[in-house]
PDB file of N, CA and C in Angstrom:
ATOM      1  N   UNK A   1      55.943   2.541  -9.249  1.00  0.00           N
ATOM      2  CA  UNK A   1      55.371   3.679  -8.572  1.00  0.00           C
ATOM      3  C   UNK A   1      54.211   4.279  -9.346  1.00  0.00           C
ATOM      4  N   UNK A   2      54.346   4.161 -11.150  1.00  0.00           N
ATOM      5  CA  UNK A   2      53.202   4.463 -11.463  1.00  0.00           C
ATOM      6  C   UNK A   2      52.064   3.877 -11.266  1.00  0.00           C
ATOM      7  N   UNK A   3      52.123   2.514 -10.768  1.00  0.00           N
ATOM      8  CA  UNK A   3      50.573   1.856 -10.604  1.00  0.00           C
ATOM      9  C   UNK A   3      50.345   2.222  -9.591  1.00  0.00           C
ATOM     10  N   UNK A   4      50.556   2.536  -8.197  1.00  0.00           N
ATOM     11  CA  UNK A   4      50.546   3.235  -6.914  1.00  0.00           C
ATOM     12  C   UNK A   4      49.554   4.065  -7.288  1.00  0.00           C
ATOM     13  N   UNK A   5      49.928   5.038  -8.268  1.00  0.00           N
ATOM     14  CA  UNK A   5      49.128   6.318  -8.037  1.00  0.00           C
ATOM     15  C   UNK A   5      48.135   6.216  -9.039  1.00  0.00           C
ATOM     16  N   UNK A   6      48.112   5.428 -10.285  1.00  0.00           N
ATOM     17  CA  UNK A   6      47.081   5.131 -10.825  1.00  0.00           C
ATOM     18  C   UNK A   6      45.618   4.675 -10.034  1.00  0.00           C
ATOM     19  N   UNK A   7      46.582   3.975  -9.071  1.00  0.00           N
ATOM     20  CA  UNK A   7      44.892   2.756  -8.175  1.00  0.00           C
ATOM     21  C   UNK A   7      45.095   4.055  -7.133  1.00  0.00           C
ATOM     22  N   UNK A   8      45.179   4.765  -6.810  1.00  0.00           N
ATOM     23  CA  UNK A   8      44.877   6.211  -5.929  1.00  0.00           C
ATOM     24  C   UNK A   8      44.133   7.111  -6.566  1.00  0.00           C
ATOM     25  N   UNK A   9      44.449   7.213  -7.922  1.00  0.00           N
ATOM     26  CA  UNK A   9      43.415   8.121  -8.733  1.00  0.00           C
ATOM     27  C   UNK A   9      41.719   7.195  -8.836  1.00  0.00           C
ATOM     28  N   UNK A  10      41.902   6.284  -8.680  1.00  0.00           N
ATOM     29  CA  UNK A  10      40.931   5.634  -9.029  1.00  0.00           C
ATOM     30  C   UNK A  10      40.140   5.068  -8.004  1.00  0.00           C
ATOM     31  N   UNK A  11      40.981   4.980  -6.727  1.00  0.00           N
ATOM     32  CA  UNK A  11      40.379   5.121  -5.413  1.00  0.00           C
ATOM     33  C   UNK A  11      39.629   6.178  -5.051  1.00  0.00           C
ATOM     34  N   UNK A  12      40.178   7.312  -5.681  1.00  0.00           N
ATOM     35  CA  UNK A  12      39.775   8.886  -5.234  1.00  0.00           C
ATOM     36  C   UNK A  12      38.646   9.057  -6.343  1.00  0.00           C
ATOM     37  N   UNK A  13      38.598   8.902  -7.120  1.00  0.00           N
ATOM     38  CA  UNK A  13      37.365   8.876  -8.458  1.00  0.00           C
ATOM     39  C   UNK A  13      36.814   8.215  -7.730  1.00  0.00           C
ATOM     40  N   UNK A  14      36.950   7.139  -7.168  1.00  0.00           N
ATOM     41  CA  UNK A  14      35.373   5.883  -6.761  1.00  0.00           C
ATOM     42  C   UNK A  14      34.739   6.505  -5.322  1.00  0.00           C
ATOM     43  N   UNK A  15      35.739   7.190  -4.670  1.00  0.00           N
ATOM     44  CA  UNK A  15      35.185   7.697  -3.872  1.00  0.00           C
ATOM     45  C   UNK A  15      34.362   9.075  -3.959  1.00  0.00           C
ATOM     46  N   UNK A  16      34.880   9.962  -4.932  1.00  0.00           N
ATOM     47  CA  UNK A  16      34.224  11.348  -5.529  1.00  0.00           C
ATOM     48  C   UNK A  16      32.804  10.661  -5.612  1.00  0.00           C
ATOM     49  N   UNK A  17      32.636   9.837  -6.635  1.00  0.00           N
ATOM     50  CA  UNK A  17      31.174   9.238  -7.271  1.00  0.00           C
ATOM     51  C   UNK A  17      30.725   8.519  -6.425  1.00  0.00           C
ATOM     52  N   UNK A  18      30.932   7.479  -5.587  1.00  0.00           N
ATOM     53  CA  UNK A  18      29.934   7.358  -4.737  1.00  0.00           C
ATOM     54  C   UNK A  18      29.375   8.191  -3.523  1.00  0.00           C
ATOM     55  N   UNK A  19      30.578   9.331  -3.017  1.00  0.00           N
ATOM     56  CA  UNK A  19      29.966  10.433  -2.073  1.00  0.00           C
ATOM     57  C   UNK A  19      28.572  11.251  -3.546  1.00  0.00           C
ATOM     58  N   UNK A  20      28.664  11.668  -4.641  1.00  0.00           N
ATOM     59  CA  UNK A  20      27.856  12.534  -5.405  1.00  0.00           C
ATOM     60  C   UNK A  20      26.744  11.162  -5.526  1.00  0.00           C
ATOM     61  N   UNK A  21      27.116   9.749  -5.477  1.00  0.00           N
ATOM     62  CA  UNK A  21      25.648   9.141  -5.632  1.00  0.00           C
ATOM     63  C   UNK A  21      24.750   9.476  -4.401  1.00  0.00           C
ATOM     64  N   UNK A  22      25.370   9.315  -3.319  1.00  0.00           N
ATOM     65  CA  UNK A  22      24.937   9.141  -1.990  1.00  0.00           C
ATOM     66  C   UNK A  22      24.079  10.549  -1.519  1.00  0.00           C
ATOM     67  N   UNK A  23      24.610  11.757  -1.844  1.00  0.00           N
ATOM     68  CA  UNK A  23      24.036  12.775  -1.959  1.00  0.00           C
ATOM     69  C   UNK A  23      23.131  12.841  -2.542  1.00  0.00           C
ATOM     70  N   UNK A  24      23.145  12.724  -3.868  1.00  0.00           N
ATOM     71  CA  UNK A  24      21.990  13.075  -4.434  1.00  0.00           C
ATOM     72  C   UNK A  24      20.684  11.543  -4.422  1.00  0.00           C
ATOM     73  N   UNK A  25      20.777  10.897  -3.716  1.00  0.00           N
ATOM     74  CA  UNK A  25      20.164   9.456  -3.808  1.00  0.00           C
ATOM     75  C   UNK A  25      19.196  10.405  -2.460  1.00  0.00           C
ATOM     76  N   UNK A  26      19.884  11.250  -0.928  1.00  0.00           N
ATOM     77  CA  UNK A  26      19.909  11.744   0.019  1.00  0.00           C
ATOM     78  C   UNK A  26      18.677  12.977  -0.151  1.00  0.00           C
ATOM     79  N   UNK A  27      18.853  13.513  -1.689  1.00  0.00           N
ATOM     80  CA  UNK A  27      18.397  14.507  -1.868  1.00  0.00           C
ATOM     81  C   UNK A  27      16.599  14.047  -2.534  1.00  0.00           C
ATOM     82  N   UNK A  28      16.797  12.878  -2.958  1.00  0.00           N
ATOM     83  CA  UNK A  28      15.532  12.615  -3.133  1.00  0.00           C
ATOM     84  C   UNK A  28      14.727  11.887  -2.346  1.00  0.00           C
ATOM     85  N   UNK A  29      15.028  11.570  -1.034  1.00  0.00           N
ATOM     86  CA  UNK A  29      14.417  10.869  -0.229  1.00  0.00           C
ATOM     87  C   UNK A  29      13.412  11.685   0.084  1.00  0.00           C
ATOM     88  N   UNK A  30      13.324  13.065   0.886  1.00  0.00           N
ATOM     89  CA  UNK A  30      12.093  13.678   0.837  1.00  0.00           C
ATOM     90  C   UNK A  30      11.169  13.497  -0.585  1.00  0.00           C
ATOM     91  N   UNK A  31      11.120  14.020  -1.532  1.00  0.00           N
ATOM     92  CA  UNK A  31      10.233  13.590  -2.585  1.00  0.00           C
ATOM     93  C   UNK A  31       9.309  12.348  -3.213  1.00  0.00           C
ATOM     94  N   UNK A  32      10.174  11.279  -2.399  1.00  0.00           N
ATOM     95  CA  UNK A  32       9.582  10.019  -2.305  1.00  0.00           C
ATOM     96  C   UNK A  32       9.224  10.035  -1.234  1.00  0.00           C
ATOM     97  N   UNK A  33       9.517  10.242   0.280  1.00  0.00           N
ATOM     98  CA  UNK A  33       8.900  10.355   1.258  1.00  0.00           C
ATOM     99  C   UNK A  33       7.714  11.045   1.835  1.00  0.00           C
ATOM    100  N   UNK A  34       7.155  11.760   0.887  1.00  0.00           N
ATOM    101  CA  UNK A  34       6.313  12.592   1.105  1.00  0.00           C
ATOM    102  C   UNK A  34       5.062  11.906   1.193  1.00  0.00           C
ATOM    103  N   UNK A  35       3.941  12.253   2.330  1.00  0.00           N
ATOM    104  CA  UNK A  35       2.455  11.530   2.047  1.00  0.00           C
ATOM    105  C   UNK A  35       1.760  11.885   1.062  1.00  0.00           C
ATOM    106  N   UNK A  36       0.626  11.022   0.885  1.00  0.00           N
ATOM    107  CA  UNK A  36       0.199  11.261  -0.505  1.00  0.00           C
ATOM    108  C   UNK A  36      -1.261  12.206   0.102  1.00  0.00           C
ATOM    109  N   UNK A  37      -2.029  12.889  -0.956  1.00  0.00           N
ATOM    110  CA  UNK A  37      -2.901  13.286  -0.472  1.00  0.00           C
ATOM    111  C   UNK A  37      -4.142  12.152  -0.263  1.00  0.00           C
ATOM    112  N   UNK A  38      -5.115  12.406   0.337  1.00  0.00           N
ATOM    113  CA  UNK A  38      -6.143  11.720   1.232  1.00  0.00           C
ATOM    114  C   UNK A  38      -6.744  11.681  -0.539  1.00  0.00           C
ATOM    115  N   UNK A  39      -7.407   9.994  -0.537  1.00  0.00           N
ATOM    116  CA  UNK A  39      -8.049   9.645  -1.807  1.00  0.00           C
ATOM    117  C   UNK A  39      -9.584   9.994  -1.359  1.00  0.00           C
ATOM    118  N   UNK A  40     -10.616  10.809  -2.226  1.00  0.00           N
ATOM    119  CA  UNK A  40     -11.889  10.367  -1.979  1.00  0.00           C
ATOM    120  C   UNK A  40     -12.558   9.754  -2.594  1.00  0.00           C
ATOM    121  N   UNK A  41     -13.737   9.469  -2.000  1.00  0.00           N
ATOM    122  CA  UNK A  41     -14.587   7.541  -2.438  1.00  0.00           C
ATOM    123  C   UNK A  41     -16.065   8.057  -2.202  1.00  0.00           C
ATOM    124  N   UNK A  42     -16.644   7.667  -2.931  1.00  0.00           N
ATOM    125  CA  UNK A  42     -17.912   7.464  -3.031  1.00  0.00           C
ATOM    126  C   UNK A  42     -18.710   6.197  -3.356  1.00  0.00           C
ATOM    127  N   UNK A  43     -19.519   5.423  -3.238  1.00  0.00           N
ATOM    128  CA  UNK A  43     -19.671   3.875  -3.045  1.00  0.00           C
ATOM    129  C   UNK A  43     -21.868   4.448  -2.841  1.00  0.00           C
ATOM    130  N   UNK A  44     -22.143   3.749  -3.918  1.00  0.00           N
ATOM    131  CA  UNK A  44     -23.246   4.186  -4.079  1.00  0.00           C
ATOM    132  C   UNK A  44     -23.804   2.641  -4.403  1.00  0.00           C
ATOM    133  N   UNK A  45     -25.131   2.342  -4.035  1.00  0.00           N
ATOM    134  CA  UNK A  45     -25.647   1.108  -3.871  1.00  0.00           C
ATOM    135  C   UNK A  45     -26.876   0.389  -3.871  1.00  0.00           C
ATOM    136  N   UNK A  46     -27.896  -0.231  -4.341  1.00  0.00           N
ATOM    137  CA  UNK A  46     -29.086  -0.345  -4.077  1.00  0.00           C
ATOM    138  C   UNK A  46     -29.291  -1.942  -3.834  1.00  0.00           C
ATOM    139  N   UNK A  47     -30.516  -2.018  -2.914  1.00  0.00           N
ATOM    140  CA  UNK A  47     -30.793  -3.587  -2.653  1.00  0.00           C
ATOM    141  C   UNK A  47     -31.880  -3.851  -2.405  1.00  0.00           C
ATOM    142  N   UNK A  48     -32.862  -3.947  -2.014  1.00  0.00           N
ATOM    143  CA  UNK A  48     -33.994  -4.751  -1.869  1.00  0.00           C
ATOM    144  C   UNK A  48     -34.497  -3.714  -1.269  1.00  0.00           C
ATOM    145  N   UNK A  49     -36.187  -3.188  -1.710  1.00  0.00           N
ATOM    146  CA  UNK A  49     -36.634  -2.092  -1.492  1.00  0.00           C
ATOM    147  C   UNK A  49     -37.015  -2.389   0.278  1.00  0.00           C
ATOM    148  N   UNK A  50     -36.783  -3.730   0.546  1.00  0.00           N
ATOM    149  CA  UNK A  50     -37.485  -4.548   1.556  1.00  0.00           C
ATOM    150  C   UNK A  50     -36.537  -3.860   3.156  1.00  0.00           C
ATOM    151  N   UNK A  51     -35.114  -3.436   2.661  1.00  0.00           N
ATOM    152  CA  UNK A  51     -34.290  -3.134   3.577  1.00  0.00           C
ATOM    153  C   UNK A  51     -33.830  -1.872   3.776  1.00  0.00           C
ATOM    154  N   UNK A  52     -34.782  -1.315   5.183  1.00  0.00           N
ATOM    155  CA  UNK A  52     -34.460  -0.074   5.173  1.00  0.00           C
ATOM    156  C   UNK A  52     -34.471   0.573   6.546  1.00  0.00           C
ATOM    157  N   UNK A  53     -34.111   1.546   6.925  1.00  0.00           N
ATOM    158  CA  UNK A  53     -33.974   2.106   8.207  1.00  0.00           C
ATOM    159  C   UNK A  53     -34.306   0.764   9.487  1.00  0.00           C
ATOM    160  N   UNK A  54     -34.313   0.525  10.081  1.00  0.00           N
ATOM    161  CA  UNK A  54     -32.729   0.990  11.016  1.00  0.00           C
ATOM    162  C   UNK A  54     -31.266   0.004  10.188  1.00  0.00           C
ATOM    163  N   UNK A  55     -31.747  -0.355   9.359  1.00  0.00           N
ATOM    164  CA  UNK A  55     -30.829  -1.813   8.712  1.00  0.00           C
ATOM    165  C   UNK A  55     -29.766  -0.351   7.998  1.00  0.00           C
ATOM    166  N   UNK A  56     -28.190  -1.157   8.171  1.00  0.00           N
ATOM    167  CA  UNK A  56     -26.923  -0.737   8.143  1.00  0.00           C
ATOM    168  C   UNK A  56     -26.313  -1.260   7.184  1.00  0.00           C
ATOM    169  N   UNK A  57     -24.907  -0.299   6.502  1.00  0.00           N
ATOM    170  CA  UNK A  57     -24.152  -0.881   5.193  1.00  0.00           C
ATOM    171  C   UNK A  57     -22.903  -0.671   5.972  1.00  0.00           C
ATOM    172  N   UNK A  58     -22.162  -1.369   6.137  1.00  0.00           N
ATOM    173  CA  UNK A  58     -20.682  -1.203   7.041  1.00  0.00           C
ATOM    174  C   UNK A  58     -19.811  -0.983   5.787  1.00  0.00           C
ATOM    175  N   UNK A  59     -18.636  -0.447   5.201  1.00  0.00           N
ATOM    176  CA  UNK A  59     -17.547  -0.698   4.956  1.00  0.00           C
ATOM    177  C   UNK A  59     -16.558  -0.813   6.138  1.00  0.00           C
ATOM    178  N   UNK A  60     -15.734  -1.791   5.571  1.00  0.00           N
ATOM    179  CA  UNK A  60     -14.810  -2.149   6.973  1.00  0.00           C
ATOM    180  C   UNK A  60     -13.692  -2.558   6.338  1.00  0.00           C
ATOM    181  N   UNK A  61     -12.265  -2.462   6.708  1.00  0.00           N
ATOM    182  CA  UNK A  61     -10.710  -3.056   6.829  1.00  0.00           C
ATOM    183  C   UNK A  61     -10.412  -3.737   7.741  1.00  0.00           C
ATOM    184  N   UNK A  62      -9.930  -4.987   8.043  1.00  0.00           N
ATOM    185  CA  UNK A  62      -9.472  -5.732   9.100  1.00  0.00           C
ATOM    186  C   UNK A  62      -9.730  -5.523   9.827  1.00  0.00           C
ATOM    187  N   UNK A  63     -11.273  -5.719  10.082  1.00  0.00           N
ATOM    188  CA  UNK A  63     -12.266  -5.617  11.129  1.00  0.00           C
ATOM    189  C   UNK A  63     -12.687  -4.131  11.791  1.00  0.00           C
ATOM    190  N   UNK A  64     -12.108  -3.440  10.821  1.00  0.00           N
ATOM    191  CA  UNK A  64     -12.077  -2.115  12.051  1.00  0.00           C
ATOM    192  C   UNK A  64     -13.208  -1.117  11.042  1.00  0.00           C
ATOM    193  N   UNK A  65     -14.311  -0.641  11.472  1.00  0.00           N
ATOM    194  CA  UNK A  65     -15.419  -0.556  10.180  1.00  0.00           C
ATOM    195  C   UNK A  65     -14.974   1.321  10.042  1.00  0.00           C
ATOM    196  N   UNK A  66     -14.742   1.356   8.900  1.00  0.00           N
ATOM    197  CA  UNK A  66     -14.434   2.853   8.151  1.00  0.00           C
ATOM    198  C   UNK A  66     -15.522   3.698   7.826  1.00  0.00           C
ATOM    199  N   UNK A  67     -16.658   3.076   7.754  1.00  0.00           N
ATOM    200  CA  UNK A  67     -17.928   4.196   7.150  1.00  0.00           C
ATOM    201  C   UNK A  67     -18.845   3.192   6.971  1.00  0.00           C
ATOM    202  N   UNK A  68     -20.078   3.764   7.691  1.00  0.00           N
ATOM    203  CA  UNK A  68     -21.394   3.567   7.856  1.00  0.00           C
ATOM    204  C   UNK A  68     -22.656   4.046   7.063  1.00  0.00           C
ATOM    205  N   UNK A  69     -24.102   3.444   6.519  1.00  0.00           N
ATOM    206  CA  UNK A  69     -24.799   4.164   5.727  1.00  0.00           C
ATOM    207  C   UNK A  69     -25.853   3.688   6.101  1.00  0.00           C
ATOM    208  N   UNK A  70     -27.125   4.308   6.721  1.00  0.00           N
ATOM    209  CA  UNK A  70     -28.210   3.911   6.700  1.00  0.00           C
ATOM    210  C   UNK A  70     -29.381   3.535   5.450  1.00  0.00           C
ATOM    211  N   UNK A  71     -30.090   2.615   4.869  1.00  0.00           N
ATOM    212  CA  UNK A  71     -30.282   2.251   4.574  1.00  0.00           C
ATOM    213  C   UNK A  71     -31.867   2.881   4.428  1.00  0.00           C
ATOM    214  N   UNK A  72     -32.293   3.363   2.812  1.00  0.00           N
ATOM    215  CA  UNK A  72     -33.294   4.149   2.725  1.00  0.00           C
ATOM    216  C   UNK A  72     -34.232   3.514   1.529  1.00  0.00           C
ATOM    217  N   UNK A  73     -35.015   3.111   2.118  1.00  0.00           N
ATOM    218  CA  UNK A  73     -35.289   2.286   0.698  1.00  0.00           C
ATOM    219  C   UNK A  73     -34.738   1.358  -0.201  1.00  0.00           C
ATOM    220  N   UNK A  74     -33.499   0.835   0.638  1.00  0.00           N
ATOM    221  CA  UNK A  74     -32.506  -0.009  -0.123  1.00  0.00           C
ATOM    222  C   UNK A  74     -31.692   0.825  -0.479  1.00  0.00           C
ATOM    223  N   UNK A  75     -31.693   2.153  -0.972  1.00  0.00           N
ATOM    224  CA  UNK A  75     -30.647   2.888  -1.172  1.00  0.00           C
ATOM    225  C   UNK A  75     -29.717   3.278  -0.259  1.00  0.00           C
ATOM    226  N   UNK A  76     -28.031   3.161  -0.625  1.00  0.00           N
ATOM    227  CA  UNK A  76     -27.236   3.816   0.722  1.00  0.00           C
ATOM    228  C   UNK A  76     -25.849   4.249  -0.410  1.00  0.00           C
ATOM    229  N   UNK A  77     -25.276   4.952   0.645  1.00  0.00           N
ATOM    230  CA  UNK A  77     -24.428   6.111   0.098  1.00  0.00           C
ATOM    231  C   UNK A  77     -23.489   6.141   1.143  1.00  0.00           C
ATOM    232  N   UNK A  78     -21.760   5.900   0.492  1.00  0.00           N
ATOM    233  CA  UNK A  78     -20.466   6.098   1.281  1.00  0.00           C
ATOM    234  C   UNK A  78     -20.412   7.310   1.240  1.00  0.00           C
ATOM    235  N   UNK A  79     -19.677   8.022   1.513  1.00  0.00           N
ATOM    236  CA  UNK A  79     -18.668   9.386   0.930  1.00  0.00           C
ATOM    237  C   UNK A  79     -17.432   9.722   2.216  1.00  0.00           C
ATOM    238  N   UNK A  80     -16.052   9.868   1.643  1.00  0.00           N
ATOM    239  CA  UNK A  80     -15.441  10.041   2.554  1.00  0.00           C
ATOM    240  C   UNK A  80     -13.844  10.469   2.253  1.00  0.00           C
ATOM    241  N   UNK A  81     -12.709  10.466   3.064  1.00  0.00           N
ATOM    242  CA  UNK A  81     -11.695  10.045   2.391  1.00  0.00           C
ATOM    243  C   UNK A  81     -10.488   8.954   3.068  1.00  0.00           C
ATOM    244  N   UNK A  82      -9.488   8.298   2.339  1.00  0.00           N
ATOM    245  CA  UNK A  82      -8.402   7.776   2.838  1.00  0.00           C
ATOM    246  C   UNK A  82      -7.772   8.103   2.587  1.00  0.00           C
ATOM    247  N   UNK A  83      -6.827   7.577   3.312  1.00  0.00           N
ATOM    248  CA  UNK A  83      -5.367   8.052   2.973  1.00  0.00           C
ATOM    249  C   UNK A  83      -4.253   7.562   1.836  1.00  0.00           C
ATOM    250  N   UNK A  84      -4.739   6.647   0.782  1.00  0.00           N
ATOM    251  CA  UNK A  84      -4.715   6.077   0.003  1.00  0.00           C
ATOM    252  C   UNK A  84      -5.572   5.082  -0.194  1.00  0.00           C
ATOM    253  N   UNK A  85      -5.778   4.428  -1.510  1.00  0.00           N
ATOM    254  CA  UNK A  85      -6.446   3.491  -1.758  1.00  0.00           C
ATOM    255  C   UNK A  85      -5.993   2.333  -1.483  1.00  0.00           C
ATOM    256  N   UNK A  86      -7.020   1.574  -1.293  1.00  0.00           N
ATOM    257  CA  UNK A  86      -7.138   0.253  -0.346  1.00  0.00           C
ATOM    258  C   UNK A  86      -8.181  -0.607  -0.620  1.00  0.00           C
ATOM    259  N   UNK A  87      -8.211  -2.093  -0.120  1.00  0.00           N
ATOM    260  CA  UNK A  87      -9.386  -3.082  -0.731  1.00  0.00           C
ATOM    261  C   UNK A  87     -10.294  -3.001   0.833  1.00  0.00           C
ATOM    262  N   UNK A  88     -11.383  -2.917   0.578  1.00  0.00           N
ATOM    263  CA  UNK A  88     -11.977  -3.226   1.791  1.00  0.00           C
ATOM    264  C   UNK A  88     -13.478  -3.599   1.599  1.00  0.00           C
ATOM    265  N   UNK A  89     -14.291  -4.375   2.670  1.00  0.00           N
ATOM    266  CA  UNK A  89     -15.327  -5.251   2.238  1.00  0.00           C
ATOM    267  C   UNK A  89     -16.790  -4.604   3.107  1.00  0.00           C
ATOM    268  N   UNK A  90     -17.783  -4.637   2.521  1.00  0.00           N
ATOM    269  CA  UNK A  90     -19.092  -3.911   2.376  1.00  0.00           C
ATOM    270  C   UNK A  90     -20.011  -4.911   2.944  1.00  0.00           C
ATOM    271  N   UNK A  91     -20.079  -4.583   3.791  1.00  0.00           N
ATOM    272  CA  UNK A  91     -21.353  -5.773   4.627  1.00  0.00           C
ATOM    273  C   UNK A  91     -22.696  -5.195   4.840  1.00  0.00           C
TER     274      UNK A  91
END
């Protein structure tokens, strides 16, 4: 009869500690869930004095173009923000 209540104490302990993991595992999900703030970018550039107005600098993500820069003398200029940082390609 004493092992009975030994593996009951120890049932009841395993259950105490995994309800207090589960809680507090519960309690940090907001804090990790939270969005991050918006990253800002600046992307500054020069190219051939030869290319300029109406000629365009795309940044783009999987085809879908994020920010545009007209082209001034070869000089062009991003500025903006995301929502985190990310790789994306400059055409």
């Amino acid at each position: 009869m004493n092992r009975k209540k030994v593996v009951f104490c120890l049932s009841h302990t395993m259950r105490y500690l995994l309800t207090l993991l589960l809680i507090s595992t519960s309690m940090l999900v907001p804090v990790f869930g939270q969005t991050l703030a918006p990253v800002a970018y600046v992307v500054r550039g020069q190219l051939s004095t030869r290319y300029n107005a109406p000629a365009k600098v795309y940044l783009h993500r999987k085809g879908a173009v994020m920010d545009s820069a007209t082209l001034k003398n070869g000089a062009f200029e991003l500025r903006g923000t995301i929502p985190e940082p990310r790789v994306a390609l400059l055409t």
